[in-house]
N, C-alpha and C. Protein backbone atom coordinates (compact mmCIF):
# COMPACT_ATOMS: atom_id res chain seq x y z
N UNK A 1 69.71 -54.79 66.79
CA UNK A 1 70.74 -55.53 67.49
C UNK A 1 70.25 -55.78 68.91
N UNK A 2 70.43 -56.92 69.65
CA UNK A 2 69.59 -57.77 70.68
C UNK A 2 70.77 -56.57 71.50
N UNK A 3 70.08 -56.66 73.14
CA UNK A 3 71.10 -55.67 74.25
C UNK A 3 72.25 -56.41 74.34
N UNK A 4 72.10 -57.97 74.30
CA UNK A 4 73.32 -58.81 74.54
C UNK A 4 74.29 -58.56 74.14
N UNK A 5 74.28 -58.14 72.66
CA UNK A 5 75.02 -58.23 71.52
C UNK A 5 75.94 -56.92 71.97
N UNK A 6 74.99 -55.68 72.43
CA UNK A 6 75.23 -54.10 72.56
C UNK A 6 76.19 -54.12 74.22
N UNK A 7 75.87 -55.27 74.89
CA UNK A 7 76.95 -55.00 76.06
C UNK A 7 78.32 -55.70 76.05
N UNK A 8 77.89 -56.71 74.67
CA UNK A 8 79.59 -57.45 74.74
C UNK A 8 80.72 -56.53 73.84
N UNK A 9 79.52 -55.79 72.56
CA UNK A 9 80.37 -54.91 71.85
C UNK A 9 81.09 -53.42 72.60
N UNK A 10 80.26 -53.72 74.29
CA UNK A 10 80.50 -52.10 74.58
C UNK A 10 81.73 -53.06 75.78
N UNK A 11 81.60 -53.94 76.52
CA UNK A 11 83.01 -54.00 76.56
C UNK A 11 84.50 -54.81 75.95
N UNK A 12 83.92 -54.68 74.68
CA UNK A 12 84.87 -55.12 74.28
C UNK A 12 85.47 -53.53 73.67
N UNK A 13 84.71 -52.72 73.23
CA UNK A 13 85.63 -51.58 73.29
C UNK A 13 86.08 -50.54 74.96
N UNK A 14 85.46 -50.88 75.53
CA UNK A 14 86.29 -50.21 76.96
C UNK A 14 87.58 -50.87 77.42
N UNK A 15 87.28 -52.43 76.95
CA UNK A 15 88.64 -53.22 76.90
C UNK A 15 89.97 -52.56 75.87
N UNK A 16 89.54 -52.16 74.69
CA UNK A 16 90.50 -51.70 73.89
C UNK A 16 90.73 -50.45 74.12
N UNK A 17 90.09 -49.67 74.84
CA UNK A 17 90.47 -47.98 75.34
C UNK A 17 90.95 -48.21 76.62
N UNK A 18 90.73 -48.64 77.25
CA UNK A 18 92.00 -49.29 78.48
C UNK A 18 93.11 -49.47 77.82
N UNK A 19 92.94 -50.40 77.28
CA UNK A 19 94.77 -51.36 76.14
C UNK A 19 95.61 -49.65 75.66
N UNK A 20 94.66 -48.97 75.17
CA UNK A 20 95.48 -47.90 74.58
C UNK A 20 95.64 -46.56 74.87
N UNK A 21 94.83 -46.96 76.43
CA UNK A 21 95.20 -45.37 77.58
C UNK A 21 96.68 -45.98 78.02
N UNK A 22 96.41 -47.26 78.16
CA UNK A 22 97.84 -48.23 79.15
C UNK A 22 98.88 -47.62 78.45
N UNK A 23 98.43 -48.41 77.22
CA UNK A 23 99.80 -47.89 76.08
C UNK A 23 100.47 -46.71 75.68
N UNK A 24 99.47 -45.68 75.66
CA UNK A 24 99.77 -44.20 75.41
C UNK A 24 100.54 -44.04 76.36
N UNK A 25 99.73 -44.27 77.69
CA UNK A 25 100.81 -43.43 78.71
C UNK A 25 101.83 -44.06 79.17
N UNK A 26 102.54 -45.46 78.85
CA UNK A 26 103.26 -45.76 79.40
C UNK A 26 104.38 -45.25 78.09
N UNK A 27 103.88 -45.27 76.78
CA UNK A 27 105.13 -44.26 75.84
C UNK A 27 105.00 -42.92 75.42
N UNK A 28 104.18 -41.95 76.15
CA UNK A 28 103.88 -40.65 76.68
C UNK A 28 103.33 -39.87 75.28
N UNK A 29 102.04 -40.93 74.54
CA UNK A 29 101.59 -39.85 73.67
C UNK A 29 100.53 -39.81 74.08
N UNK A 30 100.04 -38.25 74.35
CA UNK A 30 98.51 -37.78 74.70
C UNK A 30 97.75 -38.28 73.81
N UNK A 31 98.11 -37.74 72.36
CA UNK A 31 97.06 -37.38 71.54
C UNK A 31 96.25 -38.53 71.06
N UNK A 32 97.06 -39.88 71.58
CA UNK A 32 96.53 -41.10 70.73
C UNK A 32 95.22 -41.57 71.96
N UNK A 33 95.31 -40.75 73.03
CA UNK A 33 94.58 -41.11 74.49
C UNK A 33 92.88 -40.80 73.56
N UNK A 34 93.19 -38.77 73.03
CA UNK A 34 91.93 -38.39 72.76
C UNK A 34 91.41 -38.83 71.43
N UNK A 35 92.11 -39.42 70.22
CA UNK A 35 91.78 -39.96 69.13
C UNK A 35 90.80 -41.30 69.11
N UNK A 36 91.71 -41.87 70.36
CA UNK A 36 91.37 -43.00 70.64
C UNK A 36 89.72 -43.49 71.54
N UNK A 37 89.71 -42.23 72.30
CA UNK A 37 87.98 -41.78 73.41
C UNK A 37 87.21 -41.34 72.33
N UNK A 38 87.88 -40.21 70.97
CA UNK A 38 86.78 -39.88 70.16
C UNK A 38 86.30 -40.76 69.61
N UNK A 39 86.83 -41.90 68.63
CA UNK A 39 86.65 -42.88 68.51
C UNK A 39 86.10 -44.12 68.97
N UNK A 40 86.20 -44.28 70.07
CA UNK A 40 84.91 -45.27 70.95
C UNK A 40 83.91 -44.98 71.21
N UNK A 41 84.18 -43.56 71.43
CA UNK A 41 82.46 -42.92 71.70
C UNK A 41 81.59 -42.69 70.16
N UNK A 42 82.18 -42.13 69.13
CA UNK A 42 81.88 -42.57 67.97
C UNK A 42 81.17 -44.03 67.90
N UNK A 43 82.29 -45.08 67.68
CA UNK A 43 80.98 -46.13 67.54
C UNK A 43 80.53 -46.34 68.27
N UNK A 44 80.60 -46.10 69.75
CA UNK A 44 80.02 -46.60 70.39
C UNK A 44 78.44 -46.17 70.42
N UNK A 45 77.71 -44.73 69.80
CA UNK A 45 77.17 -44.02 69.56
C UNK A 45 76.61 -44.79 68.31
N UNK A 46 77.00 -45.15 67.60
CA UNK A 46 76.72 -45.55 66.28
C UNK A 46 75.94 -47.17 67.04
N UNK A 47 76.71 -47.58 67.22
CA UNK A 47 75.97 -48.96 67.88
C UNK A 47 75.03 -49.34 68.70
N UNK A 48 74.35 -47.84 69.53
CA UNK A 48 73.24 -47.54 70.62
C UNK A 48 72.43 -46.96 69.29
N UNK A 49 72.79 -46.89 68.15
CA UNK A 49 71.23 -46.05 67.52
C UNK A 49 70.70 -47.20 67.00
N UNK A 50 71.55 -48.33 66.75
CA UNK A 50 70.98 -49.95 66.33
C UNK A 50 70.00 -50.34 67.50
N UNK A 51 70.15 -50.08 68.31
CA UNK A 51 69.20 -50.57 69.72
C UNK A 51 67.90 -50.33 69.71
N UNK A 52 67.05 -51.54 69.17
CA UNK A 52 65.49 -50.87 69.47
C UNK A 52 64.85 -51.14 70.32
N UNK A 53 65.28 -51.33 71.40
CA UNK A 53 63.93 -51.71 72.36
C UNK A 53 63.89 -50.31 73.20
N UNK A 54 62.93 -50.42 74.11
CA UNK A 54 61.84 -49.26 74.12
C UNK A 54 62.89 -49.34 75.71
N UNK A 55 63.43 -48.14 75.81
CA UNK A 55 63.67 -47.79 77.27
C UNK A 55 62.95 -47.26 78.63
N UNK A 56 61.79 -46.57 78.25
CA UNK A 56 61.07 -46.40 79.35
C UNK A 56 60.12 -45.92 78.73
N UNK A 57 59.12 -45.12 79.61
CA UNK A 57 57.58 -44.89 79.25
C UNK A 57 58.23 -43.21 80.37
N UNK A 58 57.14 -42.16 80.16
CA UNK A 58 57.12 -41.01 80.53
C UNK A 58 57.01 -40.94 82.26
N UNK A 59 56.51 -42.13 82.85
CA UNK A 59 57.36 -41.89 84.43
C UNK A 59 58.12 -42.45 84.59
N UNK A 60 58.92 -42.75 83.50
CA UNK A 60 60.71 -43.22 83.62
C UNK A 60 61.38 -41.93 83.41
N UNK A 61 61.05 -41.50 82.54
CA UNK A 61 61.48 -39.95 82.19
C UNK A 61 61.21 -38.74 83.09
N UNK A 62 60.16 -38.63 84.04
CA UNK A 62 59.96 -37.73 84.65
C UNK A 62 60.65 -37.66 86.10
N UNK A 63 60.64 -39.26 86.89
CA UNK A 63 61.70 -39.16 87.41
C UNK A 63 63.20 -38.83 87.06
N UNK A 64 63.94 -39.27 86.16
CA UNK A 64 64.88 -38.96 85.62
C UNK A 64 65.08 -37.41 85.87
N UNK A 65 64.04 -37.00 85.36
CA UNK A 65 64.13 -35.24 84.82
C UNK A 65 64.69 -35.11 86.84
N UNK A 66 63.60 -35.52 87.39
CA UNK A 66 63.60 -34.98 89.03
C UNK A 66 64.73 -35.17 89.71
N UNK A 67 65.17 -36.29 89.46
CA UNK A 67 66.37 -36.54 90.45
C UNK A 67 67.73 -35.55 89.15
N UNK A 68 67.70 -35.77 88.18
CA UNK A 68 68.91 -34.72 88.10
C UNK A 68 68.74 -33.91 88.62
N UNK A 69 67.64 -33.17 88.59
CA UNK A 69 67.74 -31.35 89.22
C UNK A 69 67.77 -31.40 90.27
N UNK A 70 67.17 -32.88 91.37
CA UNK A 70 68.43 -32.66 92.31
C UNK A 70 69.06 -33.21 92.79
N UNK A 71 70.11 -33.54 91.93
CA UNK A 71 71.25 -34.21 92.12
C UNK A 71 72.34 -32.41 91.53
N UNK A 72 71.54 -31.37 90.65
CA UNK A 72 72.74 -30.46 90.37
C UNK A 72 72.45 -29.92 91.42
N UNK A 73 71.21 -29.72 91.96
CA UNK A 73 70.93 -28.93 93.36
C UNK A 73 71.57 -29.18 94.42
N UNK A 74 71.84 -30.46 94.69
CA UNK A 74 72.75 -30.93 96.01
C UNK A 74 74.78 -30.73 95.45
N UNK A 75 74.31 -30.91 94.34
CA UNK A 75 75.92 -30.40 93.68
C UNK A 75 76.25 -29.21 94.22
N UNK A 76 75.66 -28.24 93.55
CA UNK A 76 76.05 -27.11 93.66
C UNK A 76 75.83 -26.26 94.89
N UNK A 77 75.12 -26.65 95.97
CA UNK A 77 75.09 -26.58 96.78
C UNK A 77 75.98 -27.06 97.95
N UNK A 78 76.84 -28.43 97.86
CA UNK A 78 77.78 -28.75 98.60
C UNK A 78 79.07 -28.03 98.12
N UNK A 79 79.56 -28.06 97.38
CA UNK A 79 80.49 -27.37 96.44
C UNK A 79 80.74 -25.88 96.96
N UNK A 80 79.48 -25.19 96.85
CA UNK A 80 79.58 -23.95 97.46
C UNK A 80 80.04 -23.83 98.95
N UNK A 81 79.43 -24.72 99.64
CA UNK A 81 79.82 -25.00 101.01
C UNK A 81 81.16 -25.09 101.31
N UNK A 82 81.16 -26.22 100.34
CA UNK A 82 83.06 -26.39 100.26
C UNK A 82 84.01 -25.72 100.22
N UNK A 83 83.20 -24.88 99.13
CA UNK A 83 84.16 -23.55 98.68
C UNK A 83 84.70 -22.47 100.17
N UNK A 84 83.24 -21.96 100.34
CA UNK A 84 83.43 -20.95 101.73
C UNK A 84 84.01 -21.47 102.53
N UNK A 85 84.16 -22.93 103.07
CA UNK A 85 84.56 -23.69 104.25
C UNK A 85 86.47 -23.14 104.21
N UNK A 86 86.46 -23.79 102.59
CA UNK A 86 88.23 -23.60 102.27
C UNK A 86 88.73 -22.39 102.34
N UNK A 87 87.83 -21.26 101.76
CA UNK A 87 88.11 -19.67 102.29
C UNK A 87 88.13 -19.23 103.77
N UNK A 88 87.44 -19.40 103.99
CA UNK A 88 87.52 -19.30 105.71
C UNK A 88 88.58 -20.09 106.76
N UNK A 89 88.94 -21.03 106.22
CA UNK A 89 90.16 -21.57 106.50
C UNK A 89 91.30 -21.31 106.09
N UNK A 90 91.35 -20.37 105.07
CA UNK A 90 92.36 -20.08 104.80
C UNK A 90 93.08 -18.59 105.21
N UNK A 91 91.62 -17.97 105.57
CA UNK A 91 91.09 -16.52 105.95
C UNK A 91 91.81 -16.45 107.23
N UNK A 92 91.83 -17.84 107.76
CA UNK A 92 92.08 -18.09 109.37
C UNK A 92 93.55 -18.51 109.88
N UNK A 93 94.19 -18.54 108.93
CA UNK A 93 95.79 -19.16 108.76
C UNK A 93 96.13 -20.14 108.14
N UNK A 94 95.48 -21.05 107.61
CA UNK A 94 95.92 -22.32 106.78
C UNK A 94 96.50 -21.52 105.59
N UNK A 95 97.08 -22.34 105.09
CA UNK A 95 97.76 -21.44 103.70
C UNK A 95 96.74 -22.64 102.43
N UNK A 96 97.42 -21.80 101.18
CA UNK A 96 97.12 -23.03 99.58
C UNK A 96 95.99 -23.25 99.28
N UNK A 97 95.29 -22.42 100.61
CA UNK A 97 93.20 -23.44 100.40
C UNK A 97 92.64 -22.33 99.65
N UNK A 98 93.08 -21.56 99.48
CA UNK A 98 91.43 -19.90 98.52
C UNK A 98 91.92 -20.11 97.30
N UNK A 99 92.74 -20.87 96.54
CA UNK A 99 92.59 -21.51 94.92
C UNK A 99 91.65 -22.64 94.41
N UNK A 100 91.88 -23.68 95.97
CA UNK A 100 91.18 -24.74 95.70
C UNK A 100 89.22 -23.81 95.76
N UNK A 101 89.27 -23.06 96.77
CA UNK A 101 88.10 -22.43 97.22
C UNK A 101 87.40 -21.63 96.47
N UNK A 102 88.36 -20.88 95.75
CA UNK A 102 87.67 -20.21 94.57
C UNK A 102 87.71 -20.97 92.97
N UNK A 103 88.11 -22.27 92.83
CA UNK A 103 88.00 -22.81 92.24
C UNK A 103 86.56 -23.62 92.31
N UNK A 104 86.21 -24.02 93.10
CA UNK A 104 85.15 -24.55 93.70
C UNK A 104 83.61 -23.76 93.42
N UNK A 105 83.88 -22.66 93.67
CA UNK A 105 82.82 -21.04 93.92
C UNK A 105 82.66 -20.71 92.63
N UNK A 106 83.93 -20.87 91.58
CA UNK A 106 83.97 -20.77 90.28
C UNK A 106 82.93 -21.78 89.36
N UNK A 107 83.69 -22.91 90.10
CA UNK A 107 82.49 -24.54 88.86
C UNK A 107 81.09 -23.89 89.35
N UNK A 108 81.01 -23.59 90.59
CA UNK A 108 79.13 -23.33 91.15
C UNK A 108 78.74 -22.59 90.39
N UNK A 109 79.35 -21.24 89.78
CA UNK A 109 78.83 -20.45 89.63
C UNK A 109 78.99 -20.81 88.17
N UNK A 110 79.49 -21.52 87.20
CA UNK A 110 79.27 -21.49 86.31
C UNK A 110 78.12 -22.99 86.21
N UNK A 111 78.13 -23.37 87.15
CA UNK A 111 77.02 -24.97 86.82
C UNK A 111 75.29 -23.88 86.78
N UNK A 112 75.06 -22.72 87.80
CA UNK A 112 74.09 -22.19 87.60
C UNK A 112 73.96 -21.34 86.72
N UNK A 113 74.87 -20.86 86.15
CA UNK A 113 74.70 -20.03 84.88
C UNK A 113 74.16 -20.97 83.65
N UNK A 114 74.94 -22.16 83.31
CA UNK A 114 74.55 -23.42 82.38
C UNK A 114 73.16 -23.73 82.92
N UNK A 115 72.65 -23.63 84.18
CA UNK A 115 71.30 -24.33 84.42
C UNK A 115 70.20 -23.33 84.34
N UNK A 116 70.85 -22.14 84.32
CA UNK A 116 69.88 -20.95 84.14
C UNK A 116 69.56 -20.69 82.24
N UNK A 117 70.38 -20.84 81.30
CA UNK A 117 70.45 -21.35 80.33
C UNK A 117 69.87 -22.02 79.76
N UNK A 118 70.03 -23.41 80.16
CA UNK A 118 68.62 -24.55 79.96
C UNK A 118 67.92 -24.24 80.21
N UNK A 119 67.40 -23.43 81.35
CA UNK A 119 66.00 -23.44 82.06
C UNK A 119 65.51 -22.76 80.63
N UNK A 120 66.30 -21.34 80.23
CA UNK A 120 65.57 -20.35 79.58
C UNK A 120 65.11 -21.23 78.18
N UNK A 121 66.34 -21.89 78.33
CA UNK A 121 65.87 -22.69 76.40
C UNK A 121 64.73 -23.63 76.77
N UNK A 122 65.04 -24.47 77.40
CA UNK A 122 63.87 -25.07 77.41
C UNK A 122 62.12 -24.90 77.57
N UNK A 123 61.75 -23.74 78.15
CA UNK A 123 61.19 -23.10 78.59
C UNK A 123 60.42 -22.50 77.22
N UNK A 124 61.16 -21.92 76.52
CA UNK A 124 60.67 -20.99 75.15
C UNK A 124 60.40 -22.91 74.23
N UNK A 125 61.35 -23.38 73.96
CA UNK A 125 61.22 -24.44 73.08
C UNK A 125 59.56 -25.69 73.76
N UNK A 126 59.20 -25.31 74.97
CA UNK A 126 58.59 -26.11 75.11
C UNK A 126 57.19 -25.43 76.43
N UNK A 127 56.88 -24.23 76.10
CA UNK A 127 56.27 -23.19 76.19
C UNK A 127 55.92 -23.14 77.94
N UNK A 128 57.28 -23.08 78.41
CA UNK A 128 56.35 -22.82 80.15
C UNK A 128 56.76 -21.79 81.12
């Protein structure tokens, strides 16, 4: 299937998951919100494995690899910042902020546990 074909079919379903987020929530059923996302992403999945043209070559991929790690690096690193900033402000008299703060300290600490994870799998699966 030509890309043409793959970007009119992809919004023509973001058009119809719009139509039926609108719809759900304006007559208050959740469940038709997530039936409805499983379902687009379904074909939509189904309709990217029809796609053959060649997406990149291995320094398309290696950048890729680089800038995620740091893009989670600058993540999790501002985040943390964030976090302490809101504790300490709250430490200091502001009220309501050490939920948002330890909420914050919480995602960090679980984004490096998930990246410590990968590291290990990947690592054994691809010997380094």
């Amino acid at each position: 299937m030509k890309t043409r074909k793959l970007a009119i079919c992809g919004a023509i379903l973001s058009l119809i998951l719009a139509i039926v987020v609108t719809w759900s929530i304006h007559f208050g059923n959740p469940i038709l919100v997530v039936v409805a996302s499983i379902s687009v992403f379904a074909v939509s999945f189904l309709l990217s494995r029809k796609d053959k043209t060649v997406r990149g070559d291995e320094r398309i991929q290696l950048i890729n690899e680089k800038s995620a790690t740091a893009t989670l690096s600058t993540y999790i690193l501002g985040i943390t910042l964030v976090g302490v900033v809101l504790l300490t402000l709250d430490n200091s008299g502001s009220s309501g902020l050490s939920s948002a703060g330890y909420t914050l300290l919480y995602s960090a600490c679980v984004l490096l546990v998930l990246n410590l994870f990968f590291g290990i799998y990947y690592r054994r699966k691809y010997g380094g």
